[in-house]
Protein backbone atom coordinates (compact mmCIF):
# COMPACT_ATOMS: atom_id res chain seq x y z
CA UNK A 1 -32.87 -81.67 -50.82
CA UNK A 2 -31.06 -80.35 -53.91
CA UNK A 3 -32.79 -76.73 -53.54
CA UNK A 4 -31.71 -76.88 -50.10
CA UNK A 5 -27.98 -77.83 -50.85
CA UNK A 6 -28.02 -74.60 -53.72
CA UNK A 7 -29.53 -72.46 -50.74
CA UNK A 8 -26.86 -73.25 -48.47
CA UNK A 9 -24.21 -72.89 -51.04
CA UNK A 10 -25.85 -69.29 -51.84
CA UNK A 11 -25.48 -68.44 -48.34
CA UNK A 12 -21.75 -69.49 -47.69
CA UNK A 13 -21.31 -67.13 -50.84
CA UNK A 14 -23.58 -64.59 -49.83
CA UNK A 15 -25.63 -64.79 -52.71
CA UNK A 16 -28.80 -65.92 -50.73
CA UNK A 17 -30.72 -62.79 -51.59
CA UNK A 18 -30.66 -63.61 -55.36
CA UNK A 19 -32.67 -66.78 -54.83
CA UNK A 20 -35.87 -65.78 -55.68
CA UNK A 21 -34.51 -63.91 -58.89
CA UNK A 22 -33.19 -67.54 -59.60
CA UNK A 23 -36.70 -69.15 -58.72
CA UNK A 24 -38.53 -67.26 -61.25
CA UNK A 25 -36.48 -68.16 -63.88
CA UNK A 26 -36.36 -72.13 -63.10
CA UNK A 27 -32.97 -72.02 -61.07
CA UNK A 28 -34.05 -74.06 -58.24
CA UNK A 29 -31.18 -76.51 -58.28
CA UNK A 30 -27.38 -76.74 -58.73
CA UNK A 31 -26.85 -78.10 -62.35
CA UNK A 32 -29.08 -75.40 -63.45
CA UNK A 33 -27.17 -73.10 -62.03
CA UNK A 34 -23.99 -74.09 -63.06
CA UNK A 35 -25.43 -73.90 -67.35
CA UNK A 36 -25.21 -70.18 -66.64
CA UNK A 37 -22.24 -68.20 -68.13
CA UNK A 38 -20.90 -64.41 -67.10
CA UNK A 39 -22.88 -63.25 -70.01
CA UNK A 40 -25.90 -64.02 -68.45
CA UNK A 41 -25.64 -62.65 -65.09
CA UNK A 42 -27.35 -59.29 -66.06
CA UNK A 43 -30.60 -61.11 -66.94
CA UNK A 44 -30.24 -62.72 -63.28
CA UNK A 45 -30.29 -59.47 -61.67
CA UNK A 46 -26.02 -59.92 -60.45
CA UNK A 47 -24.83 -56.21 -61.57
CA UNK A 48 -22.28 -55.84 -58.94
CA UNK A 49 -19.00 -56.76 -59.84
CA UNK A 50 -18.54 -57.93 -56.42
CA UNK A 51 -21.61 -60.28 -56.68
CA UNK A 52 -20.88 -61.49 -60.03
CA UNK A 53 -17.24 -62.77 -58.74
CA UNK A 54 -18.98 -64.05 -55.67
CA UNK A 55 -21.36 -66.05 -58.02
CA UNK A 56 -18.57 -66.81 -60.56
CA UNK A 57 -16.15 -68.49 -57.83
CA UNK A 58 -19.75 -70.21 -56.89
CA UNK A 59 -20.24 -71.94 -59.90
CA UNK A 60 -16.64 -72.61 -60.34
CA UNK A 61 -16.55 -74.01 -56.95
CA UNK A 62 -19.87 -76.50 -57.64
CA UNK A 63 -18.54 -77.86 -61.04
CA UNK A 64 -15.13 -78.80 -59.09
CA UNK A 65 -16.79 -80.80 -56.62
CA UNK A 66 -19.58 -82.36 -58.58
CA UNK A 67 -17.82 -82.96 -61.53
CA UNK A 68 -21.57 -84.84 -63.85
CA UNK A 69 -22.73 -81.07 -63.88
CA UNK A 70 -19.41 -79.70 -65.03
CA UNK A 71 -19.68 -82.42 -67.84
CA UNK A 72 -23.03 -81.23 -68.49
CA UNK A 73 -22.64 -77.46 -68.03
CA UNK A 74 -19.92 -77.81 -71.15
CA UNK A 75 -22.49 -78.75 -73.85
CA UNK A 76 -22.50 -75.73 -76.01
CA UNK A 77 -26.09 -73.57 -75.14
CA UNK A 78 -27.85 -71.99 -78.25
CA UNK A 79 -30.16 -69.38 -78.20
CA UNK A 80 -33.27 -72.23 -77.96
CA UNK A 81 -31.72 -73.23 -74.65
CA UNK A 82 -31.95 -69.85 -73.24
CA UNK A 83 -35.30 -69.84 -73.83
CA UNK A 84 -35.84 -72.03 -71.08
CA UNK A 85 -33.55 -69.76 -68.78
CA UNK A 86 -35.99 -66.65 -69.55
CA UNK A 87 -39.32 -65.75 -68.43
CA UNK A 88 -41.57 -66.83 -71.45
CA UNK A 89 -45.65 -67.09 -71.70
CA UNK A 90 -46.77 -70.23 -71.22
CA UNK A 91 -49.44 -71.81 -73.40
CA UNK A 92 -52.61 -71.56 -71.55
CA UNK A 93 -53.28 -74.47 -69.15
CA UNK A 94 -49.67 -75.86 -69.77
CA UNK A 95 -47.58 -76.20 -66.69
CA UNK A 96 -44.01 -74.66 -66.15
CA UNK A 97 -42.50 -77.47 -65.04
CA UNK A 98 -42.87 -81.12 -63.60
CA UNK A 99 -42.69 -81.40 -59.38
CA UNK A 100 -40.14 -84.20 -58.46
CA UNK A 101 -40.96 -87.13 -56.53
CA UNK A 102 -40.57 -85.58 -52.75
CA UNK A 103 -42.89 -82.42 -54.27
CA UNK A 104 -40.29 -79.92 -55.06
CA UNK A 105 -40.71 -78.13 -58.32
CA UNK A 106 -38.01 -79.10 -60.94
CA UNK A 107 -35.61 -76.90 -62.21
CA UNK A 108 -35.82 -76.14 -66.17
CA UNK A 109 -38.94 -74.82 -66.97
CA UNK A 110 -40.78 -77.53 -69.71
CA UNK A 111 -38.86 -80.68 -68.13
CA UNK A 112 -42.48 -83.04 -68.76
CA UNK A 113 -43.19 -81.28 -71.92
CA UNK A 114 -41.81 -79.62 -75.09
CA UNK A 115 -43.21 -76.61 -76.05
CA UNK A 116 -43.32 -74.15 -79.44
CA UNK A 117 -42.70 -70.53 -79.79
CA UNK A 118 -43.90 -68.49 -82.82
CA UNK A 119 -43.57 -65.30 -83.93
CA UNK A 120 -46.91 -63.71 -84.93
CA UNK A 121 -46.14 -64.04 -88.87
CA UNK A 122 -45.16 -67.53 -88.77
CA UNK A 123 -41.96 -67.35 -90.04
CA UNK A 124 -39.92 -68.50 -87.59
CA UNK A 125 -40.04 -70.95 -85.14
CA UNK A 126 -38.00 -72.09 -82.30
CA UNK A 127 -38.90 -75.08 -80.38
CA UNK A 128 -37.62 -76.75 -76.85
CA UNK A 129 -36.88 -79.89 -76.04
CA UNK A 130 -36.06 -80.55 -72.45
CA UNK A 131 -34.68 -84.09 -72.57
CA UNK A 132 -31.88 -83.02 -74.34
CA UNK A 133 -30.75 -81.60 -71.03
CA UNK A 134 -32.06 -84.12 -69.52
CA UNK A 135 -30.33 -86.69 -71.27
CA UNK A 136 -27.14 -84.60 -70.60
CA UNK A 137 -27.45 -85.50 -66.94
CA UNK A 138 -28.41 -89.05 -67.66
CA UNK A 139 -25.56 -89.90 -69.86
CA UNK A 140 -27.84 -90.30 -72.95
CA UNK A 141 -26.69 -89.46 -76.40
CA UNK A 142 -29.57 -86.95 -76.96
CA UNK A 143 -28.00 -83.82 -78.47
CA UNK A 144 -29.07 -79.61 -77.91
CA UNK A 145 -31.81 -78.58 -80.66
CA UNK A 146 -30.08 -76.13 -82.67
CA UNK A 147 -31.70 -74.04 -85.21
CA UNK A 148 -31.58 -76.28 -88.05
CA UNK A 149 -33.61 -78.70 -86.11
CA UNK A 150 -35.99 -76.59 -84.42
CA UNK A 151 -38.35 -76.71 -87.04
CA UNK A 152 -38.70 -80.75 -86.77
CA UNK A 153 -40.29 -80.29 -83.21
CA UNK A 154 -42.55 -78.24 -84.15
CA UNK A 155 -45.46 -80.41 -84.46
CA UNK A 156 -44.32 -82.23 -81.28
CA UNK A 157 -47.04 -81.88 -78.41
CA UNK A 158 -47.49 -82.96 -75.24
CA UNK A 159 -49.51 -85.94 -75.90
CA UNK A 160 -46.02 -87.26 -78.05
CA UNK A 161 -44.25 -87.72 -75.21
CA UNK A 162 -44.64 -91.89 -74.55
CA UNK A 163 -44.87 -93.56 -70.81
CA UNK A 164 -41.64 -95.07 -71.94
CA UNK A 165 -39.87 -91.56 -71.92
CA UNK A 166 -41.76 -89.87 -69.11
CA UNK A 167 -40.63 -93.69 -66.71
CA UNK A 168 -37.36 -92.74 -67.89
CA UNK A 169 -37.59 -88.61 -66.78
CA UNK A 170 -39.14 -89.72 -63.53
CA UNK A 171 -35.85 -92.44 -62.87
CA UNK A 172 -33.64 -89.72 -64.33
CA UNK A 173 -34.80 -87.46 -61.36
CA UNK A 174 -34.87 -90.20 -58.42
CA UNK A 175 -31.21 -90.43 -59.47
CA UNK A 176 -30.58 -86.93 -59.52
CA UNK A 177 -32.39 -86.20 -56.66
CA UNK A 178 -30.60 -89.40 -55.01
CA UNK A 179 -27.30 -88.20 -55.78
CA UNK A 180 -27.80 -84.55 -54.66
CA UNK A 181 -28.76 -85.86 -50.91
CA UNK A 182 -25.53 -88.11 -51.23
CA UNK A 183 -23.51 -85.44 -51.53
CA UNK A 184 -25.29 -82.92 -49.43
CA UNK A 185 -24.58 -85.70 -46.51
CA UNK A 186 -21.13 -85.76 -47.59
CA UNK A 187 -20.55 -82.37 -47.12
CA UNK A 188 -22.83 -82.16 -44.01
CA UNK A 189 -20.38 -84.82 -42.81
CA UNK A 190 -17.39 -83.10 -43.67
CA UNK A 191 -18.66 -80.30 -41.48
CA UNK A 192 -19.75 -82.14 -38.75
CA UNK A 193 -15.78 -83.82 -39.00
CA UNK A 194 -14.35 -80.37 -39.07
CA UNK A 195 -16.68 -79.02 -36.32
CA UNK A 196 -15.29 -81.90 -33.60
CA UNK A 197 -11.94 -81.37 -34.72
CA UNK A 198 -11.97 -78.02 -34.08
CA UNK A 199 -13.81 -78.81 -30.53
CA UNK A 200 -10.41 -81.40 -29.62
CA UNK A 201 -8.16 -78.61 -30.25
CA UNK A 202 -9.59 -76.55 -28.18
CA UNK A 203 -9.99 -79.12 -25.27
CA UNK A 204 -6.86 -79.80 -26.01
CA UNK A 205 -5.04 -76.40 -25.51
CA UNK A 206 -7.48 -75.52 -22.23
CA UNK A 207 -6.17 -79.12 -20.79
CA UNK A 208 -2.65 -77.73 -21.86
CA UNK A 209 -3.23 -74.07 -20.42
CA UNK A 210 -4.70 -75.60 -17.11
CA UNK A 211 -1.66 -77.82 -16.53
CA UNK A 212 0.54 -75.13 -17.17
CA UNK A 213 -1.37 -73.38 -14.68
CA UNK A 214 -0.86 -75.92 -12.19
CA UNK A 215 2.32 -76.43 -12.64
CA UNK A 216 3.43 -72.39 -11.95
CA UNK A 217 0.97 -72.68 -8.77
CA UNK A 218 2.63 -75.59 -7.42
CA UNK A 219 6.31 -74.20 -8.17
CA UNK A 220 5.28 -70.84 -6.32
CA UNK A 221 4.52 -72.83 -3.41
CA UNK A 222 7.21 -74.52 -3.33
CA UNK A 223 9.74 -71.39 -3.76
CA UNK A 224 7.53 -69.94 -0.69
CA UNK A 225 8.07 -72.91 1.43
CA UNK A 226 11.45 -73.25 0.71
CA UNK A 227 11.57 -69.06 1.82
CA UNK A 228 10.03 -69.90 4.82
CA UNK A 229 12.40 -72.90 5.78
CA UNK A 230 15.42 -70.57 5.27
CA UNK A 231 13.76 -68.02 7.03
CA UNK A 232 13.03 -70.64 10.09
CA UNK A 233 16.49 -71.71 10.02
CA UNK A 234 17.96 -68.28 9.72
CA UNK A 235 15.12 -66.77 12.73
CA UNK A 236 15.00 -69.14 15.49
CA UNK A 237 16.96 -67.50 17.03
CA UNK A 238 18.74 -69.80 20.86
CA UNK A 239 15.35 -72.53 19.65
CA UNK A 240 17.31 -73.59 16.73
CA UNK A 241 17.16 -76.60 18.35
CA UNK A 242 13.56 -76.98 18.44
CA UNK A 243 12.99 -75.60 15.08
CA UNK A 244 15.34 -78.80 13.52
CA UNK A 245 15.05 -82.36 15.91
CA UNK A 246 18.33 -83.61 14.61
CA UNK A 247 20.52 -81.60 15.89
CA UNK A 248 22.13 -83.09 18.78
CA UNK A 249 24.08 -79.98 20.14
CA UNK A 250 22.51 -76.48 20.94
CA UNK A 251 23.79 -73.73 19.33
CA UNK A 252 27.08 -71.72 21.21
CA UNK A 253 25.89 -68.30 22.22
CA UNK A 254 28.34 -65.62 22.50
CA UNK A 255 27.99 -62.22 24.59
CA UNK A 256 28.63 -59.18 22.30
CA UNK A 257 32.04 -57.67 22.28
CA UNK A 258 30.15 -54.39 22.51
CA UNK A 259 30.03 -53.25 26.14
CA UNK A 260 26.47 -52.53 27.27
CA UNK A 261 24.73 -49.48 28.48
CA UNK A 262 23.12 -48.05 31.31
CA UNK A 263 19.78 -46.08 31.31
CA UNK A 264 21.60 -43.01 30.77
CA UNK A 265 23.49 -44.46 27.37
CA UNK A 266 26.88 -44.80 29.37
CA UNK A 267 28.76 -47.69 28.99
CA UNK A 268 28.67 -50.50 31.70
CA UNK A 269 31.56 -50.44 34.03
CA UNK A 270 32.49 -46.46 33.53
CA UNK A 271 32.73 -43.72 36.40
CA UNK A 272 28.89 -43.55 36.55
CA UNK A 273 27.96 -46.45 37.31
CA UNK A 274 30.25 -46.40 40.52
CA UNK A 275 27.93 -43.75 42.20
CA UNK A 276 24.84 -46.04 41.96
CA UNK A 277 24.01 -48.27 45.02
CA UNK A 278 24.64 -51.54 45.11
CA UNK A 279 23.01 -54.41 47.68
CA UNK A 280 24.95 -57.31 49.57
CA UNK A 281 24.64 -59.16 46.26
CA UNK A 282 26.14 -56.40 44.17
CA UNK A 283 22.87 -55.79 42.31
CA UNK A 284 21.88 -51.87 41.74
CA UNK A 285 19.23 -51.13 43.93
CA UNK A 286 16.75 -48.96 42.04
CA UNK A 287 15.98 -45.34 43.40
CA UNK A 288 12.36 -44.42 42.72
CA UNK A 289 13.21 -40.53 43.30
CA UNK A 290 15.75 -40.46 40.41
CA UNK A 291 15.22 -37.32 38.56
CA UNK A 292 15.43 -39.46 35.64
CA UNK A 293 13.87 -43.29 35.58
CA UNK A 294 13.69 -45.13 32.04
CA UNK A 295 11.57 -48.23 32.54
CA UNK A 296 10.80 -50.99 29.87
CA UNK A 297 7.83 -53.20 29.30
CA UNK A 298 8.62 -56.43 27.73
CA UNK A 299 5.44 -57.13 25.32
CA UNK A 300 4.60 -61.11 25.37
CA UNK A 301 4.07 -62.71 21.40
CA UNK A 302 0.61 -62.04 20.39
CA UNK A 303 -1.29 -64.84 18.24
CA UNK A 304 -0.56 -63.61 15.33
CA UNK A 305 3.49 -64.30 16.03
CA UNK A 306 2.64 -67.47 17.68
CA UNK A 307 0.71 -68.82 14.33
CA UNK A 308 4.01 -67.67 12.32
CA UNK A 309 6.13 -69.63 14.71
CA UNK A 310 8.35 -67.11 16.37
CA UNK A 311 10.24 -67.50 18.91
CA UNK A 312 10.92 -64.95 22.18
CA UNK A 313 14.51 -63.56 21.45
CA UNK A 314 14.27 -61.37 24.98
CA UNK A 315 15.31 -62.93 28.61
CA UNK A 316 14.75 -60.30 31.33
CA UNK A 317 16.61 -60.88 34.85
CA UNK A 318 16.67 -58.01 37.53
CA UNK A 319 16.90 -54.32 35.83
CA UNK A 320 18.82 -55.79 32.84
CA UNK A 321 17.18 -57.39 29.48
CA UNK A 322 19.04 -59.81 26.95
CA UNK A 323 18.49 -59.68 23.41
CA UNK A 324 19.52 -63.19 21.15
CA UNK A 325 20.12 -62.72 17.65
CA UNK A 326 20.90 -65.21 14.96
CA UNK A 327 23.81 -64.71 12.97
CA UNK A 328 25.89 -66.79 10.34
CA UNK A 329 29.98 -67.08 10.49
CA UNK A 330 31.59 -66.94 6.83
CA UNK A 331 32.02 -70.79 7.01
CA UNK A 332 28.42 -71.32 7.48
CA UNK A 333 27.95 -72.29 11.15
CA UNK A 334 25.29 -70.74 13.38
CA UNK A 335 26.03 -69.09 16.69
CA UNK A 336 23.73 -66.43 19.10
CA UNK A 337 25.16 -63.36 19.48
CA UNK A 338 23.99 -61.54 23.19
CA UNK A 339 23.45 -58.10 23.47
CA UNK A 340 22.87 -57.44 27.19
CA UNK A 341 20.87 -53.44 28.08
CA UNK A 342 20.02 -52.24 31.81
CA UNK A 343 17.48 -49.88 32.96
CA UNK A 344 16.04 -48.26 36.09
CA UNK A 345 13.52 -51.06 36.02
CA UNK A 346 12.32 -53.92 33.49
CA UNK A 347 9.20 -55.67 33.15
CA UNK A 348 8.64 -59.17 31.89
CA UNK A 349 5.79 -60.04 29.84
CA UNK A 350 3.92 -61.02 32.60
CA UNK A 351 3.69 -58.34 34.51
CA UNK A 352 0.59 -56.23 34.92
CA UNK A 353 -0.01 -52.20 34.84
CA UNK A 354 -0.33 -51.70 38.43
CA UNK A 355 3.25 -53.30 39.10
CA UNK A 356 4.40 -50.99 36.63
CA UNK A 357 2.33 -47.94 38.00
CA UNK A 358 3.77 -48.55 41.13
CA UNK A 359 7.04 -48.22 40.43
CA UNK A 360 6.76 -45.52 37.77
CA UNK A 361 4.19 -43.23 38.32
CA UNK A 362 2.83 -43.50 41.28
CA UNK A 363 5.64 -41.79 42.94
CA UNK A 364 5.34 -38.96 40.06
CA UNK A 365 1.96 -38.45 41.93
CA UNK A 366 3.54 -38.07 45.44
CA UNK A 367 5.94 -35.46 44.06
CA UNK A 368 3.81 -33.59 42.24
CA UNK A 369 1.50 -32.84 45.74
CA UNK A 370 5.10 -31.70 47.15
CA UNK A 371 5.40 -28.83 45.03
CA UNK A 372 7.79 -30.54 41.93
CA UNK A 373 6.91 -31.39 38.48
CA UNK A 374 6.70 -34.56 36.98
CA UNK A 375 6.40 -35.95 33.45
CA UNK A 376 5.73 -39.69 32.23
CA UNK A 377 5.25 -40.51 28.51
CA UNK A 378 5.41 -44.08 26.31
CA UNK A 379 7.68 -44.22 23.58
CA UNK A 380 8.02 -47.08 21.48
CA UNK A 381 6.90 -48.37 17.54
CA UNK A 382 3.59 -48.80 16.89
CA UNK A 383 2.37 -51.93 18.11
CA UNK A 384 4.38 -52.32 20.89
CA UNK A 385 1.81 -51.81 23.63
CA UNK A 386 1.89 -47.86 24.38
CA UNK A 387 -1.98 -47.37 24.50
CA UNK A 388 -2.73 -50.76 26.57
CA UNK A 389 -0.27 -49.30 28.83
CA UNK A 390 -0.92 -45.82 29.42
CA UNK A 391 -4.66 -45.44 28.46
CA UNK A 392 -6.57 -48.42 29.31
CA UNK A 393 -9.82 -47.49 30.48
CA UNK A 394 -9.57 -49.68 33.37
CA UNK A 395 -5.48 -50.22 34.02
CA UNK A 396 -4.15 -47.27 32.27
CA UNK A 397 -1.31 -45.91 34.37
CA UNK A 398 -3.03 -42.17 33.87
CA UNK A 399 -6.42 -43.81 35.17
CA UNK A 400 -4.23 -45.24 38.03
CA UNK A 401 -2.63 -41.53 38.35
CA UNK A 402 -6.17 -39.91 38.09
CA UNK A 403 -7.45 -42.03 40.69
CA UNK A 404 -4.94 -41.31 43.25
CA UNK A 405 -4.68 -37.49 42.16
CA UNK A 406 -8.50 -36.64 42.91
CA UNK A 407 -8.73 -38.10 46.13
CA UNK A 408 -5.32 -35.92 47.03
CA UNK A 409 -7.26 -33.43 46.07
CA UNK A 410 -10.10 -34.16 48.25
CA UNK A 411 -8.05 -33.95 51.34
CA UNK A 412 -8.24 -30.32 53.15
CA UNK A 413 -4.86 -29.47 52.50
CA UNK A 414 -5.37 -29.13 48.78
CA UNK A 415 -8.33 -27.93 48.35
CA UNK A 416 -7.15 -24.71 47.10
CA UNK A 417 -6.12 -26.86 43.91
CA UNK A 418 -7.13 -28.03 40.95
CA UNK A 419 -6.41 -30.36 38.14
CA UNK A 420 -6.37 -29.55 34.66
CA UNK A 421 -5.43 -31.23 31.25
CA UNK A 422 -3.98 -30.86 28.02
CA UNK A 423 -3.61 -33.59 25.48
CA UNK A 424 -0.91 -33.07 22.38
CA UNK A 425 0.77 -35.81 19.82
CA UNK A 426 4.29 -35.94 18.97
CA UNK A 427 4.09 -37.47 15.23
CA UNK A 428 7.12 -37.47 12.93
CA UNK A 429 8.98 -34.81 14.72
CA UNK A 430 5.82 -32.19 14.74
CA UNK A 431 3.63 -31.71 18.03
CA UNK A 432 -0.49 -31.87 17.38
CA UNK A 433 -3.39 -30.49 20.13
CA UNK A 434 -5.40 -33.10 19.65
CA UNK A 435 -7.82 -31.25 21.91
CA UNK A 436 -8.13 -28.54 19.67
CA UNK A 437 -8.46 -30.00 15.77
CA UNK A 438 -5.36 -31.13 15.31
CA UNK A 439 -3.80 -27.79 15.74
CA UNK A 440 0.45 -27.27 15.20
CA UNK A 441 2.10 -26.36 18.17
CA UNK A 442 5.28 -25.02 18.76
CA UNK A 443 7.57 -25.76 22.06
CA UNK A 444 9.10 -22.76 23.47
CA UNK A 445 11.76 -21.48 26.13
CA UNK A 446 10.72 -19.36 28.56
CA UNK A 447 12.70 -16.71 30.60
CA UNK A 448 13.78 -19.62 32.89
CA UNK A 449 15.19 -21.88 30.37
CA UNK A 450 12.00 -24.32 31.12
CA UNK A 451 10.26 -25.67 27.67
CA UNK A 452 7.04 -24.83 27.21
CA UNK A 453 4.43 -26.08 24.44
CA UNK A 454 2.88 -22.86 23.61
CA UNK A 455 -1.05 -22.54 22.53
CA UNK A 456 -1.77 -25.88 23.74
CA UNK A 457 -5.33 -25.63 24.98
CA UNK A 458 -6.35 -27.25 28.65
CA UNK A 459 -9.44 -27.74 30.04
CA UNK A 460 -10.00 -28.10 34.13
CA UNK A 461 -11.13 -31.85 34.73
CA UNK A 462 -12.80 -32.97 39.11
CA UNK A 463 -12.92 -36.60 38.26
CA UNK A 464 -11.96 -39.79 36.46
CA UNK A 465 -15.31 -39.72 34.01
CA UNK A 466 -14.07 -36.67 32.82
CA UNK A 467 -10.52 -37.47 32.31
CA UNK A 468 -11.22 -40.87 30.02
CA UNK A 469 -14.16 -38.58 28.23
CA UNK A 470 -10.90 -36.16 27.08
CA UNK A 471 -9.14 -39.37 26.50
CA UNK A 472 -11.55 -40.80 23.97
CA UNK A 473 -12.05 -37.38 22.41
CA UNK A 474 -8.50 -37.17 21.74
CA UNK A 475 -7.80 -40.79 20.65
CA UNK A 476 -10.06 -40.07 18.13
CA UNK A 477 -7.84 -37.87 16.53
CA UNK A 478 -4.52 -39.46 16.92
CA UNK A 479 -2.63 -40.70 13.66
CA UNK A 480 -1.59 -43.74 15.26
């Protein structure tokens, strides 16, 4: 366990490469590794001067947390202790080294045994004893051969070394060895400590960020329901009363000050209006040979307006159409304002297209076949109903028209004519054949003072087939 706590602290410091350097010359543990000094670095093969501050900070680092191999790390080393530190032959069939008790080779080379070195003259000798380190670490009083004493070990052998002293090696490393797995699980403890603090932190802030979270969802639906309850209020136009049960009265409404106008944009009640006739009732009866007729279709709330809860602000009765809107006096109070608009004819929602081809351009047909001209367009925004109107394929008032046009022409009387047809868009002020790729026309005057559109392109049509097949051509290149 102790070579794998100096592996691990060699990787922290990125110094794991150097291991087997260290292995070769007995470093297989950290109190060997801690006897080293700067001056010896070279002979480890740390020649970077960032690796030798790496390893330097190492060492430092190991003697302040296991403070027994600081202790024994200060013993002064002479040059017969380095000899253990440095590859040296071995005497033939004499071991390196003594394995520890779980197998793993010990650290100082010579730990079982002492062992001589001589020159080849014999005239000096230099001699190591391993238990002096090893006393070192066991708290024995044995001291560092020096070289005054080197020459009193030189007879020593292997077979001096008693079972007394080799029991007390073998106890000396079960308690090293014991020690070094105490404090590798201390430290692998610490880690694991560190590890699930660092994992409650984090739960921590992602319980923190999702209630935060939370809490701006929740406040954004509440500022849009509150919107929508102002809007409600503010919208709801004469149903006020159904849009808020506790009100007990229903909102005044008051007809505008504004005085309303006819289908010509003249003021009710003027000159003009005195020429129109009138029935026994006094309503205007509607002429259906006006030069000029300006009809409107009341569109009913489609599902979309029904889902938002809207209410229907229009009330049609005879040729004249009411418009509520909401409005707000200075002290707060809510009143209906009534704007009140006649035309030639209205609609209500519920009418279909044949009442309203009937009494728009059916007689447009009639005239036509009497030698006049006739016009009939939709205006309105978009979404208002123009194309249900006019170019259904089934109840389109210019199907209707068609119809009744081809089997006028069918009679004898006319067979000398024809019918042709052109098909333009007025978008955004700017006229568009839609017949003829979109092309720009122009509307001119003629000699007569009649408008014209000029280059808009016609083609001769002989029944309804052929009308809706010019119909679907150009709807495919309207921009609305």
């Amino acid at each position: 366990m102790s070579t794998v706590l100096l592996l691990e602290m060699l990787r922290r410091s990125g110094l794991e490469h150097f291991y087997p350097s260290f292995s070769t010359r007995g470093i297989t543990q950290l109190d060997n590794l801690v006897q080293f000094s700067m001056q010896d670095y070279n002979s480890l093969g740390v020649t970077s001067m960032d690796d030798r501050k790496k390893l330097f900070q190492l060492i430092q680092t190991i003697k302040a947390q296991y403070p027994d191999m600081s202790e024994a790390a200060s013993v002064p080393t002479s040059s017969a202790n380095m000899v253990a530190h440095s590859p040296v032959s071995m005497p033939p069939g004499s071991p390196g080294g003594i394995n520890n008790i779980d197998g793993s080779g010990y650290g100082m080379a010579g730990v079982a045994r002492s062992y001589s070195s001589h020159t080849t003259n014999d005239t000096t000798q230099m001699s190591f004893d391993p238990r002096a380190s090893l006393g070192r670490r066991s708290g024995s009083t044995t001291n560092t051969p020096t070289m005054s004493t080197l020459g009193h070990s030189r007879g020593m052998s292997n077979s001096a070394v008693s079972s007394n002293q080799q029991q007390q090696l073998q106890q000396d490393d079960q308690m090293a060895q014991l020690r070094h797995q105490q404090q590798l699980q201390q430290f692998q403890q610490q880690q694991y400590q560190q590890q699930q603090m660092q994992l409650q932190q984090q739960q921590q802030q992602q319980m923190q960020q999702q209630q935060y979270q939370q809490l701006q969802y929740q406040q954004q639906i509440q500022q849009q329901q509150q919107q929508m309850q102002q809007q409600q209020v503010f919208f709801d136009g004469r149903n006020f009363k159904e849009a808020s049960e506790d009100e007990e009265d229903p909102l005044p409404v008051l007809e505008s000050k504004q005085r309303g106008l006819d289908p010509y944009s003249v003021p009710t009640g003027m000159g003009r209006n005195k020429t129109l006739n009138r029935n026994a009732s006094g309503y205007i009866v509607n002429d259906l040979t006006a030069k000029i007729r300006v009809c409107v279709r009341k569109r009913p709330l489609n599902s979309k307006e029904i889902n938002r809860g809207e209410k229907d602000m229009a009330t049609v009765t005879g040729r004249q159409l009411a418009v509520d809107e909401p409005k707000v006096r200075v002290d707060m109070t809510k009143y209906i304002e009534r704007h009140n608009f006649v035309f030639d004819d209205v609609f209500d929602s519920d009418a279909t297209n044949e009442d309203v081809y009937r009494r728009t351009a059916q007689p447009l047909v009639q005239y036509v076949f009497e030698g006049g001209k006739a016009t009939c367009f939709a205006y309105g925004q978009t979404g208002s109903g123009k194309t249900f109107t006019m170019l259904d394929s089934k109840q389109g008032l210019y199907v209707l028209a068609a119809h009744d046009i081809f089997i006028t022409l069918r009679k004898p009387e006319h067979s000398h004519l024809s019918a042709y047809i052109g098909f333009y868009e007025i978008y955004q002020g700017h006229l568009y054949d839609l017949l003829n790729n979109r092309k720009r026309l122009n509307p001119r005057e003629d000699g007569k003072s009649n408008v014209v559109i000029s280059g808009l392109k016609e083609y001769e049509i002989v029944n309804v087939q052929g009308l809706m097949q010019v119909f679907e051509y150009g709807n495919n290149a309207r921009s609305t």
